[in-house]
C-alpha atoms as a PDB file:
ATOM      1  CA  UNK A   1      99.080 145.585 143.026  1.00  0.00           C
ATOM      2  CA  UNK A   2      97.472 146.225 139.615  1.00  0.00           C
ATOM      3  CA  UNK A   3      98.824 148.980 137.558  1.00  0.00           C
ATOM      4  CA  UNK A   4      96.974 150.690 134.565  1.00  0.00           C
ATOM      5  CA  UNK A   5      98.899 152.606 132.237  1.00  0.00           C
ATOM      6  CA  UNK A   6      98.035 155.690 130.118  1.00  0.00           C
ATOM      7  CA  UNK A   7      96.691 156.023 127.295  1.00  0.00           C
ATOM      8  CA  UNK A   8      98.936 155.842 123.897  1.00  0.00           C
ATOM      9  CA  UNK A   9     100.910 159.195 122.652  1.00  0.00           C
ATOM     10  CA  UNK A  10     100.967 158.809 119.258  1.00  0.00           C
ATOM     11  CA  UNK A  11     104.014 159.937 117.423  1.00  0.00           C
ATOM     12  CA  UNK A  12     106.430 159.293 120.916  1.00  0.00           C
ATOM     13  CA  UNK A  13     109.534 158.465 119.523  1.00  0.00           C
ATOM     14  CA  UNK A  14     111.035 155.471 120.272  1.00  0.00           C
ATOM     15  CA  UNK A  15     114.251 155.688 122.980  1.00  0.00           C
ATOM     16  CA  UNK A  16     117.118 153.632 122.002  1.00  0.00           C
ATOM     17  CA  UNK A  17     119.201 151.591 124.854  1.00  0.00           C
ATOM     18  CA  UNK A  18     121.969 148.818 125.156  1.00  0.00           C
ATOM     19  CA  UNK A  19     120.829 145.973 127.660  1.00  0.00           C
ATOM     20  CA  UNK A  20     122.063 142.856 128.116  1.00  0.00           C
ATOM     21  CA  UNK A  21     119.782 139.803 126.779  1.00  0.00           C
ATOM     22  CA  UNK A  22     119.116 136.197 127.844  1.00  0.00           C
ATOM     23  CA  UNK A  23     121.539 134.997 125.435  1.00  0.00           C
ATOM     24  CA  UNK A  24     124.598 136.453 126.504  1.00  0.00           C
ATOM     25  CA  UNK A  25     124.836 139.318 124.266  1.00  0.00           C
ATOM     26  CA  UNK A  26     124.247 143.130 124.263  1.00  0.00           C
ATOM     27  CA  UNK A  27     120.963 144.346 122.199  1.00  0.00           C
ATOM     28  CA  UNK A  28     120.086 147.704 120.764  1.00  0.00           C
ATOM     29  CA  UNK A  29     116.506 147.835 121.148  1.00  0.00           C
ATOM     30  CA  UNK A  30     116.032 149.922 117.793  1.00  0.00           C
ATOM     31  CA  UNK A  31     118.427 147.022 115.690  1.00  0.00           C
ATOM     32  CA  UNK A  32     115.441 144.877 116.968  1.00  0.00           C
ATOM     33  CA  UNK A  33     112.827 146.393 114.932  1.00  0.00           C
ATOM     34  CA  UNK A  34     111.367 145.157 111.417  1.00  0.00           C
ATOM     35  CA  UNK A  35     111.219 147.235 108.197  1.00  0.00           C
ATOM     36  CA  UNK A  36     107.457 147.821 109.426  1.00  0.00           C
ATOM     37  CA  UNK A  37     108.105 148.773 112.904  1.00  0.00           C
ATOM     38  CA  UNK A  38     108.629 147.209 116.342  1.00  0.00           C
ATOM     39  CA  UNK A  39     106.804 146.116 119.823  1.00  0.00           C
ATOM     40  CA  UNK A  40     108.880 146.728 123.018  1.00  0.00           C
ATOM     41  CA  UNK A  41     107.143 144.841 125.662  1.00  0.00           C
ATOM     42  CA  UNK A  42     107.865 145.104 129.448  1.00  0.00           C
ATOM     43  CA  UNK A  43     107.437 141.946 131.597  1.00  0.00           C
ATOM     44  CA  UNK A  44     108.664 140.161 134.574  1.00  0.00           C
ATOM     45  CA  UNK A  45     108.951 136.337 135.485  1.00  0.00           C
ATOM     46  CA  UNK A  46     106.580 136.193 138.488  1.00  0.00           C
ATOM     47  CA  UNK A  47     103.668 138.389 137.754  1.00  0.00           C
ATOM     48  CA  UNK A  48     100.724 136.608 137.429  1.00  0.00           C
ATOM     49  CA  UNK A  49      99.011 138.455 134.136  1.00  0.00           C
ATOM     50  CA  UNK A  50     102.135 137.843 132.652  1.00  0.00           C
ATOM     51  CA  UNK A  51     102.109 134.245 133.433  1.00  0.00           C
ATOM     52  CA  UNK A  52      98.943 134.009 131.721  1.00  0.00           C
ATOM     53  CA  UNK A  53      99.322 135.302 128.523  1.00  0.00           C
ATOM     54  CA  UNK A  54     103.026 134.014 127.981  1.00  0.00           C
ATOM     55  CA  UNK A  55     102.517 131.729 125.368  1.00  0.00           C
ATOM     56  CA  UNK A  56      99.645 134.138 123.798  1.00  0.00           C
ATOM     57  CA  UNK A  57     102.985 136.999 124.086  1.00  0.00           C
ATOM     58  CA  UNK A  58     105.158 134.347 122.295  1.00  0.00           C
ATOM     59  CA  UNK A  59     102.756 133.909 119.562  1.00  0.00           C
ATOM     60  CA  UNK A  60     102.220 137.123 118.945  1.00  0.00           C
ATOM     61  CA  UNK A  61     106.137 138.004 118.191  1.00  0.00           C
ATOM     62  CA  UNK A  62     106.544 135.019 116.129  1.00  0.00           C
ATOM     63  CA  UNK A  63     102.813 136.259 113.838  1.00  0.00           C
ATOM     64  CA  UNK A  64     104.112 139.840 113.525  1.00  0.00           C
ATOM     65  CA  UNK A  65     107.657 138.882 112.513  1.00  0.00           C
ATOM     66  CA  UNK A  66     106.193 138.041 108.809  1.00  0.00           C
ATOM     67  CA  UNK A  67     104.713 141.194 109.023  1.00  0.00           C
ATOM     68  CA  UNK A  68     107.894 143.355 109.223  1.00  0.00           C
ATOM     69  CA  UNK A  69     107.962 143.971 112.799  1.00  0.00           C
ATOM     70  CA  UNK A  70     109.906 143.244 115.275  1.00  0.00           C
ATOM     71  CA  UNK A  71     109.609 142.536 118.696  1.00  0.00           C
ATOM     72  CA  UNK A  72     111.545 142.856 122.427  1.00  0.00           C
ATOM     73  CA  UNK A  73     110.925 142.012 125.759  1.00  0.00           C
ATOM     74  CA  UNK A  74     112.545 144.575 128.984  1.00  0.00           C
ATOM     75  CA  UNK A  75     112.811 142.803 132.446  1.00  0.00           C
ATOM     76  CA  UNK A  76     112.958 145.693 134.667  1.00  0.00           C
ATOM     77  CA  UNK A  77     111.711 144.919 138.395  1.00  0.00           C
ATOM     78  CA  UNK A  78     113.725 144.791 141.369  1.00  0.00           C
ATOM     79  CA  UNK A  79     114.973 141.647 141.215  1.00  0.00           C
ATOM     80  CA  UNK A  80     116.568 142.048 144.835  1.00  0.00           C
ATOM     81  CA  UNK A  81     112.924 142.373 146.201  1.00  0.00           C
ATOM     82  CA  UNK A  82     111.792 139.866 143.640  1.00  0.00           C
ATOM     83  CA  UNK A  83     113.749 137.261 143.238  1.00  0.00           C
ATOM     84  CA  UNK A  84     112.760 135.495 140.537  1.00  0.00           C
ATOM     85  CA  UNK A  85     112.837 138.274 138.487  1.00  0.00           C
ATOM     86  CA  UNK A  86     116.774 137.628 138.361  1.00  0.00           C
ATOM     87  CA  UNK A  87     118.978 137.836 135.123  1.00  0.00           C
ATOM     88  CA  UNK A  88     119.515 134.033 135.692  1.00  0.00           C
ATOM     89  CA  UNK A  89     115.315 133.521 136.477  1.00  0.00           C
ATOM     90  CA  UNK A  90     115.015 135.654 132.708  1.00  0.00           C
ATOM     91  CA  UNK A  91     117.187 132.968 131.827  1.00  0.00           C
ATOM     92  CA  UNK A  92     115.099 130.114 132.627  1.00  0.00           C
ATOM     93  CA  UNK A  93     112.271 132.066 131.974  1.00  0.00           C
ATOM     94  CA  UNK A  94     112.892 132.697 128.124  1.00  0.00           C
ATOM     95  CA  UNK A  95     114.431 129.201 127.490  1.00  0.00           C
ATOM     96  CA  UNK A  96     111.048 127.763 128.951  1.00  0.00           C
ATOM     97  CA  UNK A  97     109.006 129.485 126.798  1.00  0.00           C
ATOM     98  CA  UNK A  98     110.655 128.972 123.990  1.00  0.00           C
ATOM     99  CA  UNK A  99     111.398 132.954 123.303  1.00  0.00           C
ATOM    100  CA  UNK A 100     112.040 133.783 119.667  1.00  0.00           C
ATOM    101  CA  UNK A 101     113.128 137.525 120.533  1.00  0.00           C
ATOM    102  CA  UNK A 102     115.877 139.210 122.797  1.00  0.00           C
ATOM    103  CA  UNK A 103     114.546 139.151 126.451  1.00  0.00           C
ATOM    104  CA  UNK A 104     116.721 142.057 127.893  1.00  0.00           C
ATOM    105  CA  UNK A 105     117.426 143.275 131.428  1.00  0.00           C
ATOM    106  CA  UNK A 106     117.301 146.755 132.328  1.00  0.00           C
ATOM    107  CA  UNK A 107     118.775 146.619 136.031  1.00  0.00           C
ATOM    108  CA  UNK A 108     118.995 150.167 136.368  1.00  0.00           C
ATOM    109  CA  UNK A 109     115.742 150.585 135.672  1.00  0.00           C
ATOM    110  CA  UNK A 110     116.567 153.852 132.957  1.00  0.00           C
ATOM    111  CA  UNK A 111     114.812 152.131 129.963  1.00  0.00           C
ATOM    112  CA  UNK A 112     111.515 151.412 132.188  1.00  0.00           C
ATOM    113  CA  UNK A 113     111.519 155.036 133.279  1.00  0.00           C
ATOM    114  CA  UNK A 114     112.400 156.822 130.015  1.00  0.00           C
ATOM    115  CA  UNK A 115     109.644 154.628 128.343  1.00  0.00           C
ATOM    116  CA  UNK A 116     107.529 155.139 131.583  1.00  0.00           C
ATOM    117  CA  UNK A 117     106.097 151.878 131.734  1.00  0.00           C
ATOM    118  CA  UNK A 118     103.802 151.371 134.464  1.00  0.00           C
ATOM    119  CA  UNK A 119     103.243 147.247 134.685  1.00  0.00           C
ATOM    120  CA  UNK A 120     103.653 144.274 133.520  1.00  0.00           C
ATOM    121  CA  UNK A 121     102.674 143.664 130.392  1.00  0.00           C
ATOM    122  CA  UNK A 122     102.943 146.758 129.336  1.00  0.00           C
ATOM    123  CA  UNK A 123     103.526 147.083 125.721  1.00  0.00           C
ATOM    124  CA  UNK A 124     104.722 150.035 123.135  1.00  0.00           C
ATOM    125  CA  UNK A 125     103.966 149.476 119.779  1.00  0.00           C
ATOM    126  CA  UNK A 126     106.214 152.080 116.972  1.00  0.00           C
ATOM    127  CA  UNK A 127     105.697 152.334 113.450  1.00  0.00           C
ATOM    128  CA  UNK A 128     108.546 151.624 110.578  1.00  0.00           C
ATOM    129  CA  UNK A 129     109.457 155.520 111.609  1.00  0.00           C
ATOM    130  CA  UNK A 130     109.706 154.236 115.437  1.00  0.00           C
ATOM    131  CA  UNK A 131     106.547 156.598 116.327  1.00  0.00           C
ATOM    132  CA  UNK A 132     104.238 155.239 119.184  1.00  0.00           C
ATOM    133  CA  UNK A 133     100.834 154.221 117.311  1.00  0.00           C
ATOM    134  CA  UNK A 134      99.579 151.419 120.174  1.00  0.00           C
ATOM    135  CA  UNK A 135      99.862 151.173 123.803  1.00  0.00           C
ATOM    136  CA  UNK A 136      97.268 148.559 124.655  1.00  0.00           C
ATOM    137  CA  UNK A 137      96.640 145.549 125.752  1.00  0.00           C
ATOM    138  CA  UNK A 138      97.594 141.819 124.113  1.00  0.00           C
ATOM    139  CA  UNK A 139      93.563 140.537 124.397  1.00  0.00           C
ATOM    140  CA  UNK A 140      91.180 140.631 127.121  1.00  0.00           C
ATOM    141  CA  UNK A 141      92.808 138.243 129.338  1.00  0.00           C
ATOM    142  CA  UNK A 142      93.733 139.508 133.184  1.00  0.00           C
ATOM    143  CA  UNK A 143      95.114 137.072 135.761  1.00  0.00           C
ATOM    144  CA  UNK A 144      93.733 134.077 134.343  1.00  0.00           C
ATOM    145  CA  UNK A 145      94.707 133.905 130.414  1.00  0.00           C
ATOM    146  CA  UNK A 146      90.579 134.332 128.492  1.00  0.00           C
ATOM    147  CA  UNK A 147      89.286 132.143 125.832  1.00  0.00           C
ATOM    148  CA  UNK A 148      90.857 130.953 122.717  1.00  0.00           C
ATOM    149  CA  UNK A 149      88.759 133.117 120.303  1.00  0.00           C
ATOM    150  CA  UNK A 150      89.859 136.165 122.211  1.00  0.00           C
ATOM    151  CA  UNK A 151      90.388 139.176 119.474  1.00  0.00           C
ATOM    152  CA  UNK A 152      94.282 139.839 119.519  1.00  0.00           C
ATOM    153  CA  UNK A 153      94.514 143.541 120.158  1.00  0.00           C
ATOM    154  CA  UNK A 154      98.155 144.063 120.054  1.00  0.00           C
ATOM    155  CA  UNK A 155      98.850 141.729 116.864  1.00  0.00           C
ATOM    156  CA  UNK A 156      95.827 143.452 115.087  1.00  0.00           C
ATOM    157  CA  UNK A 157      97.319 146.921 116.218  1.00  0.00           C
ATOM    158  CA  UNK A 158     100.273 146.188 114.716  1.00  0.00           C
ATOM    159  CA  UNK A 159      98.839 144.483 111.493  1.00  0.00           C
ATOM    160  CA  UNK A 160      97.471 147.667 110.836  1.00  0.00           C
ATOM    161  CA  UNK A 161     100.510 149.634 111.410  1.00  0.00           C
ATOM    162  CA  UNK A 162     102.636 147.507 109.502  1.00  0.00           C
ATOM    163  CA  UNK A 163     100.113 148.760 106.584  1.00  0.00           C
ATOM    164  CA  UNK A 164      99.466 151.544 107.080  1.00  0.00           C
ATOM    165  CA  UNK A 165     102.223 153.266 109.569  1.00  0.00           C
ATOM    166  CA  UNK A 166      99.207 154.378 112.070  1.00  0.00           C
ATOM    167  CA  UNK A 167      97.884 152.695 114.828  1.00  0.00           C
ATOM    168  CA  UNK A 168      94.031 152.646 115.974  1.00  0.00           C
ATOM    169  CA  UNK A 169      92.402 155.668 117.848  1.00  0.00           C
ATOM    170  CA  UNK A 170      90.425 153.404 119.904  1.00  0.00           C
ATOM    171  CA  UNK A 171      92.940 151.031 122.199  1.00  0.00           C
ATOM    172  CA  UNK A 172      92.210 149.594 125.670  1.00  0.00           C
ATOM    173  CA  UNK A 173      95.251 149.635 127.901  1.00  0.00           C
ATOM    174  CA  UNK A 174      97.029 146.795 129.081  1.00  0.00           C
ATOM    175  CA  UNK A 175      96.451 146.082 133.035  1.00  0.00           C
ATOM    176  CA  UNK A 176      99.385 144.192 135.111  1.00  0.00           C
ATOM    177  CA  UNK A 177     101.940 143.938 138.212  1.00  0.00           C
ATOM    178  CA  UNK A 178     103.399 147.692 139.005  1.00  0.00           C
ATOM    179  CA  UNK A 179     106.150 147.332 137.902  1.00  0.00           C
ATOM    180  CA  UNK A 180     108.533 146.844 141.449  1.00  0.00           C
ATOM    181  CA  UNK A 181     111.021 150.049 141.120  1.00  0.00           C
ATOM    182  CA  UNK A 182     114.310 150.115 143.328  1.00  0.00           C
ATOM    183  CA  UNK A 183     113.867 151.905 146.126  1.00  0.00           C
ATOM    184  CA  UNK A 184     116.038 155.559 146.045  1.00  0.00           C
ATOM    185  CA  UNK A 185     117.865 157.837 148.813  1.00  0.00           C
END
């Protein structure tokens, strides 16, 4: 089911966490920003809008790093529901697209809910001072990744935070998976 997530707060600080990454070590998601500020991204394996912007996600990271900010990806679905959402399918996952930044797991589910992230993508952009400026979209793409000359709203967000520490009033927010909570007592 498609999930739309609210608009940005800006000036939301940032929540630190420990989670365990792809790579076999523990991550702080603050030590992952840049001097300029830092994108936490939630995704999953097997959603489809996901799927289809991977590479464009990938890209993305790698075009911002030179502008001082830094970038992480959260896996937080039920991976006992969803399978491939496993630690092991992040794994694969990562390695298969060639991931340049810490792909983390948060099996509880506590990062997803203290960030309240509502799909997949869903993506939090923070300033050098870890203040929310962006909660948008990568581009215009849905299920099926759109057209090369697609603007880039989350790298152009973040250009402009990296210069000038505020994000842009106008954003469009991201659309995805739900993301697939645990089910409680």
């Amino acid at each position: 089911m498609a999930a739309i997530p609210p608009v940005c707060d800006f000036g939301w600080k940032a929540v630190d966490a420990r989670l365990m990454g792809t790579e076999g070590r523990a991550w702080s998601l603050l030590d992952c920003a840049g001097p300029n500020g830092l994108v936490v991204a939630f995704i999953c394996n097997h959603c489809p809008y996901v799927k289809a912007v991977i590479d464009r996600i990938v890209r993305d990271a790698v075009d911002l790093e030179p502008l001082g900010i830094g970038f992480v990806a959260i896996n937080s679905n039920d991976a006992t529901v969803y399978p491939e959402d496993s630690f092991d399918g992040m794994k694969a996952f990562a390695a298969a697209h060639s991931f340049g930044f810490p792909y983390l797991h948060d099996e509880s589910q506590a990062v997803a809910r203290a960030y309240d992230a509502a799909c997949t993508p869903d993506f939090f952009g923070f300033n050098k001072d870890m203040e929310l400026q962006y909660r948008g979209r990568l581009d215009a793409s849905r299920k099926e990744a759109g057209s090369d000359d697609l603007r880039r709203d989350l790298f152009e967000a973040m250009r402009q935070v990296a210069e000038t520490g505020q994000g842009p009033q106008d954003q469009v927010p991201s659309m995805g998976c739900s993301i697939k909570w645990k089910e409680t007592a």
